[in-house]
C-alpha atoms as a PDB file:
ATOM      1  CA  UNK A   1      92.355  91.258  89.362  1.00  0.00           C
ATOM      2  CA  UNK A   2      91.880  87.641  90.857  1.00  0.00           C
ATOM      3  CA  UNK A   3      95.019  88.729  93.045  1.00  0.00           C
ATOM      4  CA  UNK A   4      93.091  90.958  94.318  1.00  0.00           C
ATOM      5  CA  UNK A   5      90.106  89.288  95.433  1.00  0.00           C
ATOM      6  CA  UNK A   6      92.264  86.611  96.852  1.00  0.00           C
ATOM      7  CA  UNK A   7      92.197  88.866  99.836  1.00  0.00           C
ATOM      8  CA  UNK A   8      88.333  89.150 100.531  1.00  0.00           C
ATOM      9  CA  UNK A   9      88.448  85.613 100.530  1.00  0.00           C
ATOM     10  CA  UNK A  10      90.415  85.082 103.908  1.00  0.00           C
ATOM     11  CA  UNK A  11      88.872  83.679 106.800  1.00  0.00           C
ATOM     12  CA  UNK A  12      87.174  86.678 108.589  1.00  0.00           C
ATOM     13  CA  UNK A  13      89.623  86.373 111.478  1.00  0.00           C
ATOM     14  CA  UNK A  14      91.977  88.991 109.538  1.00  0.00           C
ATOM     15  CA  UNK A  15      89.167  91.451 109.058  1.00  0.00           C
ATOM     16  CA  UNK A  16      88.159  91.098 112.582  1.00  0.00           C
ATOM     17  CA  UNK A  17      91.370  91.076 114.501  1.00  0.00           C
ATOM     18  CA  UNK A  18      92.165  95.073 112.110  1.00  0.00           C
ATOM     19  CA  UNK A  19      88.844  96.093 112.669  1.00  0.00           C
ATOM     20  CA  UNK A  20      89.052  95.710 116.832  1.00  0.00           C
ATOM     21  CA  UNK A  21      93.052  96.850 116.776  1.00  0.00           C
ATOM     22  CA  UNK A  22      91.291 100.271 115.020  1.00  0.00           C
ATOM     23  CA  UNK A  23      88.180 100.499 117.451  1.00  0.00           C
ATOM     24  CA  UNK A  24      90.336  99.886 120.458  1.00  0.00           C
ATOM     25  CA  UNK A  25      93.529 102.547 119.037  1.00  0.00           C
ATOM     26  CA  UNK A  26      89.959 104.769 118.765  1.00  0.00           C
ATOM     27  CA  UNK A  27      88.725 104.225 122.079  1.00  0.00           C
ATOM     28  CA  UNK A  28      91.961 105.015 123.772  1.00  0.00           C
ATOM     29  CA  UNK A  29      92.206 108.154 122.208  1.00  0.00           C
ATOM     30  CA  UNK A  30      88.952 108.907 123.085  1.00  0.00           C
ATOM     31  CA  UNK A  31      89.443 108.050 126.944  1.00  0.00           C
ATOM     32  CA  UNK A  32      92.718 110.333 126.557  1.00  0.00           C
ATOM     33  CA  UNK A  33      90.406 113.441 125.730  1.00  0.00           C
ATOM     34  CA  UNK A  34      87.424 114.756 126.188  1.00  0.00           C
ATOM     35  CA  UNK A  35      84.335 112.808 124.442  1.00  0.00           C
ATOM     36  CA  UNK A  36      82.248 116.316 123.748  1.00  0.00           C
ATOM     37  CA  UNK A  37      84.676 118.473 120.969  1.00  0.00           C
ATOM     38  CA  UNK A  38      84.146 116.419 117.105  1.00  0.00           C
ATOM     39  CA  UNK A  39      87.868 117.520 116.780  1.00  0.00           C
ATOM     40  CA  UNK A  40      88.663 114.929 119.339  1.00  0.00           C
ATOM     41  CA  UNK A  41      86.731 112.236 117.456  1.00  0.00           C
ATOM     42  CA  UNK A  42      88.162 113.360 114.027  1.00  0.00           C
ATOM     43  CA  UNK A  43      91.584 112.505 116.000  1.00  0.00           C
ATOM     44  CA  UNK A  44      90.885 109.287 117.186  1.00  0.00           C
ATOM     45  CA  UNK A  45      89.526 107.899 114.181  1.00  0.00           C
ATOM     46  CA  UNK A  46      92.224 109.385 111.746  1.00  0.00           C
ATOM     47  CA  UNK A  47      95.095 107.946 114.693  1.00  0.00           C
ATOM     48  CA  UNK A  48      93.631 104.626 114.633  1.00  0.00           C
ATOM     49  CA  UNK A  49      93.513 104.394 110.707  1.00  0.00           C
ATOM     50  CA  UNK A  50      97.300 105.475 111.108  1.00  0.00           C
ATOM     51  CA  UNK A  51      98.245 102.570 113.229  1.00  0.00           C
ATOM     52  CA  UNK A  52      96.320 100.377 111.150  1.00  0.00           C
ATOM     53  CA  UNK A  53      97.603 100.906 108.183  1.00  0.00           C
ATOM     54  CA  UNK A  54     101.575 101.008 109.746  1.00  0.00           C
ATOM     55  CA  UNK A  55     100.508  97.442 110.968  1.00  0.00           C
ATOM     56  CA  UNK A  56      99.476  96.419 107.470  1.00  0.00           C
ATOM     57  CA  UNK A  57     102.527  98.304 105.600  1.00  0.00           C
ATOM     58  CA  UNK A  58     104.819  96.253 108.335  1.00  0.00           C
ATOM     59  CA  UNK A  59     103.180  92.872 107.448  1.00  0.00           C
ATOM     60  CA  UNK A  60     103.790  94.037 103.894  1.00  0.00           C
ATOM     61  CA  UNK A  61     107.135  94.364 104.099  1.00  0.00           C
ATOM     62  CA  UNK A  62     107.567  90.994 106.461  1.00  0.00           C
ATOM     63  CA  UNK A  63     105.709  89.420 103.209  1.00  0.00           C
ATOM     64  CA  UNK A  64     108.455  90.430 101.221  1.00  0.00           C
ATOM     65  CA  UNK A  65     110.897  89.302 103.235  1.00  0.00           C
ATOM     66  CA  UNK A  66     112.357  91.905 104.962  1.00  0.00           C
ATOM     67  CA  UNK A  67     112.656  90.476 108.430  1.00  0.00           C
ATOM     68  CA  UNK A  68     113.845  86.329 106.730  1.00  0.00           C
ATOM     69  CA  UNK A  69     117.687  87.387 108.076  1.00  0.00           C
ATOM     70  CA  UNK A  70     116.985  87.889 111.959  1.00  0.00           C
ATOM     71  CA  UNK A  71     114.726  84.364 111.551  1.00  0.00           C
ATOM     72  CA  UNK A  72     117.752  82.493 110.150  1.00  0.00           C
ATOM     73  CA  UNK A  73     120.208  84.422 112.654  1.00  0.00           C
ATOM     74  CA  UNK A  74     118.416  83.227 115.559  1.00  0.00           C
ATOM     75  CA  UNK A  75     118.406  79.908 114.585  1.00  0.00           C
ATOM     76  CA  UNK A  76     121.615  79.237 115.124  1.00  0.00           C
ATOM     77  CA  UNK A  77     120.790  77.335 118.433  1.00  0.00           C
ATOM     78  CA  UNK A  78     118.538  74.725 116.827  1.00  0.00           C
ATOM     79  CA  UNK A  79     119.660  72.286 114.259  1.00  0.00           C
ATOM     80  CA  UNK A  80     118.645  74.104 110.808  1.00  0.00           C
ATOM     81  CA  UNK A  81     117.177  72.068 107.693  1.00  0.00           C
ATOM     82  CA  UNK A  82     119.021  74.729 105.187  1.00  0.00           C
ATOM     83  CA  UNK A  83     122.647  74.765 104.777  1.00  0.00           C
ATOM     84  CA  UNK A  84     122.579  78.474 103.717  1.00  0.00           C
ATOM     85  CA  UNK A  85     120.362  81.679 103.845  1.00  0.00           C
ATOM     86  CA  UNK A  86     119.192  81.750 100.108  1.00  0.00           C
ATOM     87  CA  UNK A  87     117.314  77.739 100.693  1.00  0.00           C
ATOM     88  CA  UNK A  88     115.830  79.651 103.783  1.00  0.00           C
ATOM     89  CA  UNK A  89     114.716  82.023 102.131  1.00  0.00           C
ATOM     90  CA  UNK A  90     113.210  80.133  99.809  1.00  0.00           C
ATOM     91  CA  UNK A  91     110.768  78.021 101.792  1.00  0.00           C
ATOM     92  CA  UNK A  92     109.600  81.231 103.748  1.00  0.00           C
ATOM     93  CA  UNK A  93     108.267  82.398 100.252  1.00  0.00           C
ATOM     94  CA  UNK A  94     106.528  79.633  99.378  1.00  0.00           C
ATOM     95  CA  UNK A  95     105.074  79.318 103.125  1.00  0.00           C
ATOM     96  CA  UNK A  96     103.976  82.997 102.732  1.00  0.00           C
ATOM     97  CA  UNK A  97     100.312  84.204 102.253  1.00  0.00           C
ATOM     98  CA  UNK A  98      99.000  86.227 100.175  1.00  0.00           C
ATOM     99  CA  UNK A  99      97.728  89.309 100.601  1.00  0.00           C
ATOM    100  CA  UNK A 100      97.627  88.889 104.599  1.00  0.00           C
ATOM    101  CA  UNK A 101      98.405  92.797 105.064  1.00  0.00           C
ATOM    102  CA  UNK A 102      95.397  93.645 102.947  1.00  0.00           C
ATOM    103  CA  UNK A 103      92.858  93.982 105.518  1.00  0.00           C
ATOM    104  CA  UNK A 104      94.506  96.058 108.134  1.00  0.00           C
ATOM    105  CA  UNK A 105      95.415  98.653 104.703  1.00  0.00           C
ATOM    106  CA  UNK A 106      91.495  98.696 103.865  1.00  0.00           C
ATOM    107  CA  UNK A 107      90.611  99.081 107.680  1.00  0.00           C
ATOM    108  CA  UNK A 108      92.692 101.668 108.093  1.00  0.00           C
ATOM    109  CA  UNK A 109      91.670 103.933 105.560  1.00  0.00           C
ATOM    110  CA  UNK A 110      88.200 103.220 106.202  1.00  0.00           C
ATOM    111  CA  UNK A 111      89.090 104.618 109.451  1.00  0.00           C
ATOM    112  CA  UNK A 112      90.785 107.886 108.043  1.00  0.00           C
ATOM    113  CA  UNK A 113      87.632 108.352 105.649  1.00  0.00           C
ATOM    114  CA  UNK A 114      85.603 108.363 108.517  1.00  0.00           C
ATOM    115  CA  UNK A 115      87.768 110.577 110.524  1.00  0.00           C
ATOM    116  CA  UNK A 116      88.124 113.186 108.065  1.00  0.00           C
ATOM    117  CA  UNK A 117      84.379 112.764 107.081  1.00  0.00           C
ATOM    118  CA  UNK A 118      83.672 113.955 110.555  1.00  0.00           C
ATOM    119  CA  UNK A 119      85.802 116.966 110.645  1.00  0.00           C
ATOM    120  CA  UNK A 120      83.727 117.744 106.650  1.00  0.00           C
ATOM    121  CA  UNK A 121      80.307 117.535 108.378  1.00  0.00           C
ATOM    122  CA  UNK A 122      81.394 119.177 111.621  1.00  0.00           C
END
């Protein structure tokens, strides 16, 4: 559990930077269609909790170090400090942080509550 709460412990920046990529997914939805039909809000908010929440399942899978090979392929031009792949990969885990991806993931399915909470009440 103290995992866990590592995440609500980041600097606010994180929590910020999903909540305005989910209000401004939202907003260009709504621009898209017309701002009078709750159906069209219901979309908007359940589309912006879906891009959301692919950003935070992409920075999940970058955390476990899906995307390390095309880092150390493209360093080919610069003089490297590892002699092979498995040292590289090994100080991009222990550079890693925590629980980064955490916030867009909550953010995003606050977003699809509140979209499908809308289409409940409407």
């Amino acid at each position: 559990m103290r995992r866990f709460s590592e995440a609500f412990k980041r600097p606010a920046a994180l929590w910020i930077t999903a909540f305005v990529l989910c209000a401004l997914v939202a907003l260009w939805a709504l621009l898209r269609s017309d701002f009078h039909r709750a159906f069209n809000y219901m979309n908007a908010l359940t589309a912006a909790g879906g891009v959301c929440i692919f950003a935070g399942l992409l920075m999940l899978v970058s955390f476990y170090g899906a995307f390390d090979f095309f880092g150390y392929a493209f360093m080919s031009r610069v003089k490297r400090k590892q002699t092979d792949y498995r040292s590289y990969q090994d100080e991009k885990k222990a550079a890693r942080n925590r629980f980064r991806f955490l916030p867009f993931l909550i953010t995003g399915a606050v977003f699809i509550a509140a979209g499908i909470a809308v289409k409940l009440v409407v």
